[in-house]
Structure formats: C-alpha cells, structure tokens
PDB file of N, CA and C in Angstrom:
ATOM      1  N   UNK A   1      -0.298  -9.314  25.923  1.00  0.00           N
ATOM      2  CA  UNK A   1      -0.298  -9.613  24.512  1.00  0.00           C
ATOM      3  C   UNK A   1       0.910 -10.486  24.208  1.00  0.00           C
ATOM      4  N   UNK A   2       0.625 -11.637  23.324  1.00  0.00           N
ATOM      5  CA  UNK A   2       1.993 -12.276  22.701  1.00  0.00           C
ATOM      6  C   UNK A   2       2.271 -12.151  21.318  1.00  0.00           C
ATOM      7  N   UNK A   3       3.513 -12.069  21.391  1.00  0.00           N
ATOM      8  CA  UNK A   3       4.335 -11.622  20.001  1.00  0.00           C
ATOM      9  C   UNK A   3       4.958 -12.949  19.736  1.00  0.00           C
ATOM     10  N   UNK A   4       4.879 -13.144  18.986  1.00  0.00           N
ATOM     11  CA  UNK A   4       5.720 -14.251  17.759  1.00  0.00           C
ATOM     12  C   UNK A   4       6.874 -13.564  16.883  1.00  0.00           C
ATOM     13  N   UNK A   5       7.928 -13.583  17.328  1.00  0.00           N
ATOM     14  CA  UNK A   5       9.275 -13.419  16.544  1.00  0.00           C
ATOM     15  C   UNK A   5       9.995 -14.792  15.582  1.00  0.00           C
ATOM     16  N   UNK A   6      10.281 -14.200  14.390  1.00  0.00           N
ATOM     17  CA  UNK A   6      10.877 -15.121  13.811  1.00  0.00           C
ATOM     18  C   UNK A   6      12.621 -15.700  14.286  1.00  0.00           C
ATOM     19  N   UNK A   7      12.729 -16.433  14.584  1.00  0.00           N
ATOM     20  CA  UNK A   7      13.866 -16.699  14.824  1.00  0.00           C
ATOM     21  C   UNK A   7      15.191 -16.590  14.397  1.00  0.00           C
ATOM     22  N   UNK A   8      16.245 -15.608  15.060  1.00  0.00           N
ATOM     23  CA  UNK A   8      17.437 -14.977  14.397  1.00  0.00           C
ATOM     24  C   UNK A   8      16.738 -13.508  13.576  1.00  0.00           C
ATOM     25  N   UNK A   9      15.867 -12.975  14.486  1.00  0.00           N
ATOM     26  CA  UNK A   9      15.689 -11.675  13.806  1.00  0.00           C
ATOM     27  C   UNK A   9      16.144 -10.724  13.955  1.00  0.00           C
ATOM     28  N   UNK A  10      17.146  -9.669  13.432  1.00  0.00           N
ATOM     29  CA  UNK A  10      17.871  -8.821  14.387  1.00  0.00           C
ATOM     30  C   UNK A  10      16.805  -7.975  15.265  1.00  0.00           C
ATOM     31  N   UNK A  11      17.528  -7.060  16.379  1.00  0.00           N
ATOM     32  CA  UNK A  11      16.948  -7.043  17.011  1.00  0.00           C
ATOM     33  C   UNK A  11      16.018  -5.601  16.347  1.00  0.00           C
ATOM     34  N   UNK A  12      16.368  -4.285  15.750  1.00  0.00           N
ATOM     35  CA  UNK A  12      15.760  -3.522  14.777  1.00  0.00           C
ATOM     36  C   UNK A  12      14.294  -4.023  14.037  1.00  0.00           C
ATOM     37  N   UNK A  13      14.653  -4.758  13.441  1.00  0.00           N
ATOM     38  CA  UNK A  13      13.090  -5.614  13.324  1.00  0.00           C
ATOM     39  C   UNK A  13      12.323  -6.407  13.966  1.00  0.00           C
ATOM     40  N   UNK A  14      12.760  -7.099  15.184  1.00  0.00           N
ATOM     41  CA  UNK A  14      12.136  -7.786  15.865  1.00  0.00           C
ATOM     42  C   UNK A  14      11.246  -6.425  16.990  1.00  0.00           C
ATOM     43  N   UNK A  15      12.095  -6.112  17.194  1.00  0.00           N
ATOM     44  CA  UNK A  15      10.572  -4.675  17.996  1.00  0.00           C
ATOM     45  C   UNK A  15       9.509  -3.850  16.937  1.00  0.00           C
ATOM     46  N   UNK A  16      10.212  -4.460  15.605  1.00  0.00           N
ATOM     47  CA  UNK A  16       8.543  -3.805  15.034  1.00  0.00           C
ATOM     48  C   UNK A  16       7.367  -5.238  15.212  1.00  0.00           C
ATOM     49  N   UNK A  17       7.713  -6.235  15.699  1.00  0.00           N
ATOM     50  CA  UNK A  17       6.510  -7.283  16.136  1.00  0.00           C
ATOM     51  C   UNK A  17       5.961  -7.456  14.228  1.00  0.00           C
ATOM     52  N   UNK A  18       6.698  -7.393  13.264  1.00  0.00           N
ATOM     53  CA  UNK A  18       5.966  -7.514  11.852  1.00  0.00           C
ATOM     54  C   UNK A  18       6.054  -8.609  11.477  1.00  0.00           C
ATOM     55  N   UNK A  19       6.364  -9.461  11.844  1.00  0.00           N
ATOM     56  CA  UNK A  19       7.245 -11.016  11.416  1.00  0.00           C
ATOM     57  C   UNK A  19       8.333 -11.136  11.013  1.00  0.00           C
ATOM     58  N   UNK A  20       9.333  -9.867  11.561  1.00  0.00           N
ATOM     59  CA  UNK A  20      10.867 -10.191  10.751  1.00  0.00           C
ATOM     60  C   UNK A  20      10.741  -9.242   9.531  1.00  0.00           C
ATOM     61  N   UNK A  21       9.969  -8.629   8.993  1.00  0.00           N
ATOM     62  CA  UNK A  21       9.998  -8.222   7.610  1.00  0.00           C
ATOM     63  C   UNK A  21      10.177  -6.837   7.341  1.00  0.00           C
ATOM     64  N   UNK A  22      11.475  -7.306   6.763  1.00  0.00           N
ATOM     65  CA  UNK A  22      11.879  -5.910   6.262  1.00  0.00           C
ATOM     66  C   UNK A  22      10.978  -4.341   5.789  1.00  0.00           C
ATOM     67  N   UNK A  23      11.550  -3.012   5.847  1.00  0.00           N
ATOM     68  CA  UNK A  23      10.808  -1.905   5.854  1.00  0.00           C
ATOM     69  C   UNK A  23      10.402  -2.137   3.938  1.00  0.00           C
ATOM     70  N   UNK A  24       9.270  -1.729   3.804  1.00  0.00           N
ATOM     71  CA  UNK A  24       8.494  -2.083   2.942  1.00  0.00           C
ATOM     72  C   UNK A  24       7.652  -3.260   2.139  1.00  0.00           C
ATOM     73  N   UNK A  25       8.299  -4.199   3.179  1.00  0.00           N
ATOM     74  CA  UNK A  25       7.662  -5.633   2.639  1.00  0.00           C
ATOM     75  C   UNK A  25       7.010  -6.421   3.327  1.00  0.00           C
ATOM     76  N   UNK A  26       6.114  -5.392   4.040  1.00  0.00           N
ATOM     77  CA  UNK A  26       5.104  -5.478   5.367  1.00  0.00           C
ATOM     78  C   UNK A  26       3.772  -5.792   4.368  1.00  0.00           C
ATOM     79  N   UNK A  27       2.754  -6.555   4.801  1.00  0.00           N
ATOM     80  CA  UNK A  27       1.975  -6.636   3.908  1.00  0.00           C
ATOM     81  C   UNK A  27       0.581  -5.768   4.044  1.00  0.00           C
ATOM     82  N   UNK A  28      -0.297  -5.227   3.787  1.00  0.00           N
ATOM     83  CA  UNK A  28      -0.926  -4.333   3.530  1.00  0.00           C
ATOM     84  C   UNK A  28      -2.161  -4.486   4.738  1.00  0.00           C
ATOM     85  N   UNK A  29      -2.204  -5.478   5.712  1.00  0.00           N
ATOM     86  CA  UNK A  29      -2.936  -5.589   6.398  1.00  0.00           C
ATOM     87  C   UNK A  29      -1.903  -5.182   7.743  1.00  0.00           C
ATOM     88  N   UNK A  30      -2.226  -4.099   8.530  1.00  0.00           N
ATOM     89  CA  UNK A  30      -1.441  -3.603   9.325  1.00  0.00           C
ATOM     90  C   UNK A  30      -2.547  -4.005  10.898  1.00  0.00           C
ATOM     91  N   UNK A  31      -2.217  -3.745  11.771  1.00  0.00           N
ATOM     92  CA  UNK A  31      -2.922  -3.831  13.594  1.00  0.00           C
ATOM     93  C   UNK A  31      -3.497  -2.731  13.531  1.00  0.00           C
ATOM     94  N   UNK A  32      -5.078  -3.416  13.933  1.00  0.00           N
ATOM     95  CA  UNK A  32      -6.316  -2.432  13.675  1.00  0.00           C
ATOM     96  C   UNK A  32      -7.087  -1.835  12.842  1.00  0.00           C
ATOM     97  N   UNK A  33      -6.368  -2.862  11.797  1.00  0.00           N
ATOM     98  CA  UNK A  33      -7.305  -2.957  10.526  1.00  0.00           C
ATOM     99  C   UNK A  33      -7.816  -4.038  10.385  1.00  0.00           C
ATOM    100  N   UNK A  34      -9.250  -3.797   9.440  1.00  0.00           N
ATOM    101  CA  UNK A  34      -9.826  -5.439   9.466  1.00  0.00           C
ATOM    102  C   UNK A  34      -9.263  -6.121   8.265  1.00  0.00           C
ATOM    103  N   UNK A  35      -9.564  -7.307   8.222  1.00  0.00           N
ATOM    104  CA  UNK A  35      -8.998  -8.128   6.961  1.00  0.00           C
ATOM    105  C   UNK A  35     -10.595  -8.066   6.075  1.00  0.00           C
ATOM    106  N   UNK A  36     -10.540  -7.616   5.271  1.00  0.00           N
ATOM    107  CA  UNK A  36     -11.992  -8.059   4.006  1.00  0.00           C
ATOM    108  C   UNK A  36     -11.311  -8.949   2.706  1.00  0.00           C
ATOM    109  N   UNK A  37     -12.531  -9.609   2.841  1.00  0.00           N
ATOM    110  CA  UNK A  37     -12.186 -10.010   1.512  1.00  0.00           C
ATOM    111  C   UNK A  37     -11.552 -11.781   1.612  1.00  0.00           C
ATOM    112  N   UNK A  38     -10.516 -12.135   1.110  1.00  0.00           N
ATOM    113  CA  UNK A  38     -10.411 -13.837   0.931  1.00  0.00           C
ATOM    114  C   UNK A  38      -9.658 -13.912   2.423  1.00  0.00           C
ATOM    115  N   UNK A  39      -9.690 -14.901   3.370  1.00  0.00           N
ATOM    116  CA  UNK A  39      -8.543 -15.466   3.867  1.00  0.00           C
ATOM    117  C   UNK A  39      -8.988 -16.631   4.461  1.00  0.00           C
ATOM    118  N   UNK A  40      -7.921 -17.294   4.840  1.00  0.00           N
ATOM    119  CA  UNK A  40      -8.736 -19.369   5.504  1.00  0.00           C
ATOM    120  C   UNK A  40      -8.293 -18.814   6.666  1.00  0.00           C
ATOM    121  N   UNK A  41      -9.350 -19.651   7.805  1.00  0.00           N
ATOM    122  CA  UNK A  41      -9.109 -19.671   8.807  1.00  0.00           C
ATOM    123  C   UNK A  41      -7.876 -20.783   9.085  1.00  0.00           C
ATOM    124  N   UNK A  42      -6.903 -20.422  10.086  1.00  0.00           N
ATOM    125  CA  UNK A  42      -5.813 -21.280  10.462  1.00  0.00           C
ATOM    126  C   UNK A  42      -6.113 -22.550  11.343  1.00  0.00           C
ATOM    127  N   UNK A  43      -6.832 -23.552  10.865  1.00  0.00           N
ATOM    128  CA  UNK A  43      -7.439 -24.663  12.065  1.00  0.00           C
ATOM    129  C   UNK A  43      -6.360 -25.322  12.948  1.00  0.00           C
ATOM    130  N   UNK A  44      -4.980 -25.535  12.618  1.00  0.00           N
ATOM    131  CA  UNK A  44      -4.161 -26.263  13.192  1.00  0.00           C
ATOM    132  C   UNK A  44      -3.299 -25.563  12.987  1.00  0.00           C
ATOM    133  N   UNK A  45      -3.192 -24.278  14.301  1.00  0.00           N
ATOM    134  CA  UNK A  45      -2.123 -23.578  14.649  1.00  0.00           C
ATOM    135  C   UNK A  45      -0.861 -24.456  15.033  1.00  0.00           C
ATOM    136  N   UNK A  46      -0.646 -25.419  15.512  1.00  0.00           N
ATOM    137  CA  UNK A  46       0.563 -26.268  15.966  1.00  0.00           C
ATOM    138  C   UNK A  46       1.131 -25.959  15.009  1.00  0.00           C
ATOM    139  N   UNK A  47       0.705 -26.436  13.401  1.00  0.00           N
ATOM    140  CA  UNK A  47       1.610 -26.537  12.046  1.00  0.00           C
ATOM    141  C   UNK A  47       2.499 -25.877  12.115  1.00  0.00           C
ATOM    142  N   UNK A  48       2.061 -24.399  12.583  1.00  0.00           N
ATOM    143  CA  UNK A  48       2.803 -23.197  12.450  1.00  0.00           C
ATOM    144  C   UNK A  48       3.539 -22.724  14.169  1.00  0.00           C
ATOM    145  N   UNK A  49       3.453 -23.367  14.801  1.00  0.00           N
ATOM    146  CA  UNK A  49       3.967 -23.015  16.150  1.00  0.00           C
ATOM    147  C   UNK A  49       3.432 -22.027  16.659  1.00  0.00           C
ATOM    148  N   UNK A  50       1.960 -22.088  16.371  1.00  0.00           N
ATOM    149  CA  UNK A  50       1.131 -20.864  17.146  1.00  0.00           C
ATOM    150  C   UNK A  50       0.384 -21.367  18.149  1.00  0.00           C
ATOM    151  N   UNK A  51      -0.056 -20.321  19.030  1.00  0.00           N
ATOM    152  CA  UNK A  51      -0.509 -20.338  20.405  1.00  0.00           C
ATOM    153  C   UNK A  51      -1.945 -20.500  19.955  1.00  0.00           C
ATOM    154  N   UNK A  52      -2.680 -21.880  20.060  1.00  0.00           N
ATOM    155  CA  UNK A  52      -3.940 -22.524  20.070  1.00  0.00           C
ATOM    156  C   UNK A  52      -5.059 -21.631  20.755  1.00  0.00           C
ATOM    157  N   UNK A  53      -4.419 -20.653  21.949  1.00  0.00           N
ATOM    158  CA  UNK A  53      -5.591 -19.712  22.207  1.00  0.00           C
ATOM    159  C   UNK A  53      -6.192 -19.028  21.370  1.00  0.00           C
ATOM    160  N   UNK A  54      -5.212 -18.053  20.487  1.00  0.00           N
ATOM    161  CA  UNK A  54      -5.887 -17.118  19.449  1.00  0.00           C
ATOM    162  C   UNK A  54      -6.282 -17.755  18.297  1.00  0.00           C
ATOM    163  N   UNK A  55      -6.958 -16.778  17.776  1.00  0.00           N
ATOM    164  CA  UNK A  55      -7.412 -17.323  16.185  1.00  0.00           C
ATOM    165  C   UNK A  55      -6.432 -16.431  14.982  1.00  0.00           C
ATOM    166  N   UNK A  56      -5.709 -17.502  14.121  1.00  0.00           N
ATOM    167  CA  UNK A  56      -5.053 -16.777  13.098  1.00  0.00           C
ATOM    168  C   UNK A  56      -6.131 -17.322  11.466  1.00  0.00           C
ATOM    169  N   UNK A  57      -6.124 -16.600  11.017  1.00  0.00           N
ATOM    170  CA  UNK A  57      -5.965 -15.884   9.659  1.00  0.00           C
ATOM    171  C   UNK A  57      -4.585 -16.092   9.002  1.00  0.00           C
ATOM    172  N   UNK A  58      -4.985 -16.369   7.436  1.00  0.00           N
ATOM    173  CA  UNK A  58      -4.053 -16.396   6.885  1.00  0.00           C
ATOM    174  C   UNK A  58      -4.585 -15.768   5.572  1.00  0.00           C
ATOM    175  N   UNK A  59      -3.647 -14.310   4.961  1.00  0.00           N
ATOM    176  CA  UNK A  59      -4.188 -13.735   3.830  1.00  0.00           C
ATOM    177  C   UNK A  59      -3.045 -13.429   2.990  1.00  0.00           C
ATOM    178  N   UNK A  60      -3.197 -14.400   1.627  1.00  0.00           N
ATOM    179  CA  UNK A  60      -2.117 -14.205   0.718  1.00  0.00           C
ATOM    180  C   UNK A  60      -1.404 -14.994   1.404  1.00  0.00           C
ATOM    181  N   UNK A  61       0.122 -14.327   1.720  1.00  0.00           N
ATOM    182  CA  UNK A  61       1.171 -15.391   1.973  1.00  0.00           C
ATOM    183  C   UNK A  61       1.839 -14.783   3.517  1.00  0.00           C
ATOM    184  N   UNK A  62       0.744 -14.166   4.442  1.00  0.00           N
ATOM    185  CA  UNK A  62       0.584 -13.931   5.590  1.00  0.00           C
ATOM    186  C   UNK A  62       0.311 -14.273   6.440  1.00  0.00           C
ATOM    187  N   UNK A  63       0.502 -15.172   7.990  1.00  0.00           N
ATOM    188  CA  UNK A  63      -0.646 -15.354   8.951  1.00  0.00           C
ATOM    189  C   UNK A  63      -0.543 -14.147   9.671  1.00  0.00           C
ATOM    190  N   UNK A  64      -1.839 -13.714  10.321  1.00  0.00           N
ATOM    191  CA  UNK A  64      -2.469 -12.641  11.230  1.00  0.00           C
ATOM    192  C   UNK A  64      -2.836 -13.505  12.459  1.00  0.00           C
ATOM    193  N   UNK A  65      -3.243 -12.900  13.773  1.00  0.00           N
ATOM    194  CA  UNK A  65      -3.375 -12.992  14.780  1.00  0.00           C
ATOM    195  C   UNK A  65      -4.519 -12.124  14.532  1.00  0.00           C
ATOM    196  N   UNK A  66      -5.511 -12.373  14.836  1.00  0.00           N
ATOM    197  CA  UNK A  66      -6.697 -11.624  14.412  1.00  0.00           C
ATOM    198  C   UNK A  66      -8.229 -12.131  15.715  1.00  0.00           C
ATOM    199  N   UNK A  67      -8.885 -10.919  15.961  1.00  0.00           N
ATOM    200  CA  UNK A  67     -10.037 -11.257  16.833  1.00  0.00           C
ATOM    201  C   UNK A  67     -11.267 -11.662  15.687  1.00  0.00           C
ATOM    202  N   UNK A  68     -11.737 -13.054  16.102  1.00  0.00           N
ATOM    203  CA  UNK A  68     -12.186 -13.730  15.416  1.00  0.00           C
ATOM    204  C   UNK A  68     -14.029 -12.855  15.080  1.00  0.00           C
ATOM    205  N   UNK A  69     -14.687 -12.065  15.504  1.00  0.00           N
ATOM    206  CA  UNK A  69     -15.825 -11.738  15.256  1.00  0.00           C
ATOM    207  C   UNK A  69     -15.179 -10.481  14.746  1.00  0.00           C
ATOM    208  N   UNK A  70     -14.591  -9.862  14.322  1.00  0.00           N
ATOM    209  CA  UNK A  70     -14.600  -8.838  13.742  1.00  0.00           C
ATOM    210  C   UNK A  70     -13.468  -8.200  12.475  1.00  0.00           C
ATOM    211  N   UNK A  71     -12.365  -9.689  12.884  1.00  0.00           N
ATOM    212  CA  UNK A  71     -11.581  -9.688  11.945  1.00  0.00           C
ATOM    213  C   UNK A  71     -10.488  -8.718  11.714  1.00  0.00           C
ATOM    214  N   UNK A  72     -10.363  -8.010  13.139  1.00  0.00           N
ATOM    215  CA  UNK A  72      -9.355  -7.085  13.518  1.00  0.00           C
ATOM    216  C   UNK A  72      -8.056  -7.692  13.351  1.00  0.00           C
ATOM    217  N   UNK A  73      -7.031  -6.795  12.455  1.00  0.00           N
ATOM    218  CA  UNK A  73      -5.671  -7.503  12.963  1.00  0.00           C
ATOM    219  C   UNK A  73      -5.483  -7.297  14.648  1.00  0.00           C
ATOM    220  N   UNK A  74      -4.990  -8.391  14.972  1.00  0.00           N
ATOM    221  CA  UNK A  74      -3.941  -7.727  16.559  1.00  0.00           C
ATOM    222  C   UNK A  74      -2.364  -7.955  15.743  1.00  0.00           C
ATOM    223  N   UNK A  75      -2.240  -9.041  15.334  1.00  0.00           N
ATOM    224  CA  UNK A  75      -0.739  -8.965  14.812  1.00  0.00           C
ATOM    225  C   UNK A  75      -0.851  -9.567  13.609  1.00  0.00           C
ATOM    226  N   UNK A  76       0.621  -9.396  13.472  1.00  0.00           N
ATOM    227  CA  UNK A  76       0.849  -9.630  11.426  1.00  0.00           C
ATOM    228  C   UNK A  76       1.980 -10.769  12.348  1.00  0.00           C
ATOM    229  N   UNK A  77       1.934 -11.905  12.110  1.00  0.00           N
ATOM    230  CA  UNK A  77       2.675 -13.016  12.637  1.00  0.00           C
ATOM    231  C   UNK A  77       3.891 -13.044  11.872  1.00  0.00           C
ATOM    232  N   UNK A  78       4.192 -13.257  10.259  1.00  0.00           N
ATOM    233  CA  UNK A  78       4.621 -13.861   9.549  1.00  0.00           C
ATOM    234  C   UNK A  78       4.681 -14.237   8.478  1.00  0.00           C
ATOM    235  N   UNK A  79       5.714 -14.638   7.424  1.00  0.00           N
ATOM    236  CA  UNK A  79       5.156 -15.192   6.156  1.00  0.00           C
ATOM    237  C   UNK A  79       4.972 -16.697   6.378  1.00  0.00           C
ATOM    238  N   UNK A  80       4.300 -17.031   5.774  1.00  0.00           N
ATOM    239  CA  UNK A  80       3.541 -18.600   5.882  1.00  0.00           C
ATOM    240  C   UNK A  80       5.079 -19.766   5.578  1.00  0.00           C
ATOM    241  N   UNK A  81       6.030 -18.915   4.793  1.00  0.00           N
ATOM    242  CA  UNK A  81       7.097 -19.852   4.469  1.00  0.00           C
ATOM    243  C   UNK A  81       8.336 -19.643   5.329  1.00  0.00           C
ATOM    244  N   UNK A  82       8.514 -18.450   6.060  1.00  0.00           N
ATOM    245  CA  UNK A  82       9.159 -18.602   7.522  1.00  0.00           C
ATOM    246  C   UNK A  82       8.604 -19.563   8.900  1.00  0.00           C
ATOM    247  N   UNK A  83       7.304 -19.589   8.975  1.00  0.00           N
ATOM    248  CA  UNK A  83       6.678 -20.312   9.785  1.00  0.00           C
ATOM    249  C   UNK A  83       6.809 -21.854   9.455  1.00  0.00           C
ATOM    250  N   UNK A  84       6.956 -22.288   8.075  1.00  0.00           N
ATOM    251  CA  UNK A  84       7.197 -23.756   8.415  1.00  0.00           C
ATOM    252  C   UNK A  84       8.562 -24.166   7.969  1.00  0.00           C
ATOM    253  N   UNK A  85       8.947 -23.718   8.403  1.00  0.00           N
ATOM    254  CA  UNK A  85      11.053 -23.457   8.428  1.00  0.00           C
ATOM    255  C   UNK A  85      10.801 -24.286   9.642  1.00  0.00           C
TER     256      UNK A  85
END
C-alpha cells in the first residue's frame, strides 16, 4: 500500500496516514467507508503529485484514494489546498 504524507508533517500525525490533519479535522469519510453522494473523479493526478496507478476522488475539499467500482476509501490523501502547495 502507498501513503502520501504531506510534507513537514510531524511525525505524530504522519503515522495516522490522514493527510497531516489534525485530531478532529479529519473529514467524515474515513478507510472502508464508501463515499455516496457528490465527488469528481481526479483525471490528472500529476496536478496533485499522485500516483497515476490509483484512482482518487475528490469530496468537498478532500482527495481520497479510493477503489474505483465500489468507491471504498483506501486513503484520505489530503486537503486539495495542501496538495497544490
């Protein structure tokens, strides 16, 4: 499995694999839950320095790492405005 850490994350938050984000400001779509409801598919992972293998999701002001037929989180990547830092 690959993890995406935000860069300069201490290290306390970087082993929760959440995108850097502080305890409570995790967003409501957690690993192994599905996403319902609005999100765009991520067509040009580069933008964001993601790995072109997986398929991300982006919901609200989140990208996910997500299995594309069922819409499972695998990971919570990030906020969309750390990623294009």
């Amino acid at each position: 499995m690959i993890y995406t850490e935000a860069p300069g994350c201490p290290p306390g938050l970087a082993k929760k694999h959440n995108g850097c984000l502080p305890p409570g400001q995790a967003k409501k779509w957690q690993r192994g839950e599905r996403i319902r409801g609005d999100y765009i598919l991520i067509r040009d992972p580069d933008r964001y320095r993601l790995d072109r293998r997986n398929t991300y999701w982006r919901s609200g002001d989140y990208v996910y790492r997500v299995e594309p037929q069922t819409g499972k989180v695998l990971d919570l990547i990030g906020a969309v405005s750390a990623l294009l830092n």
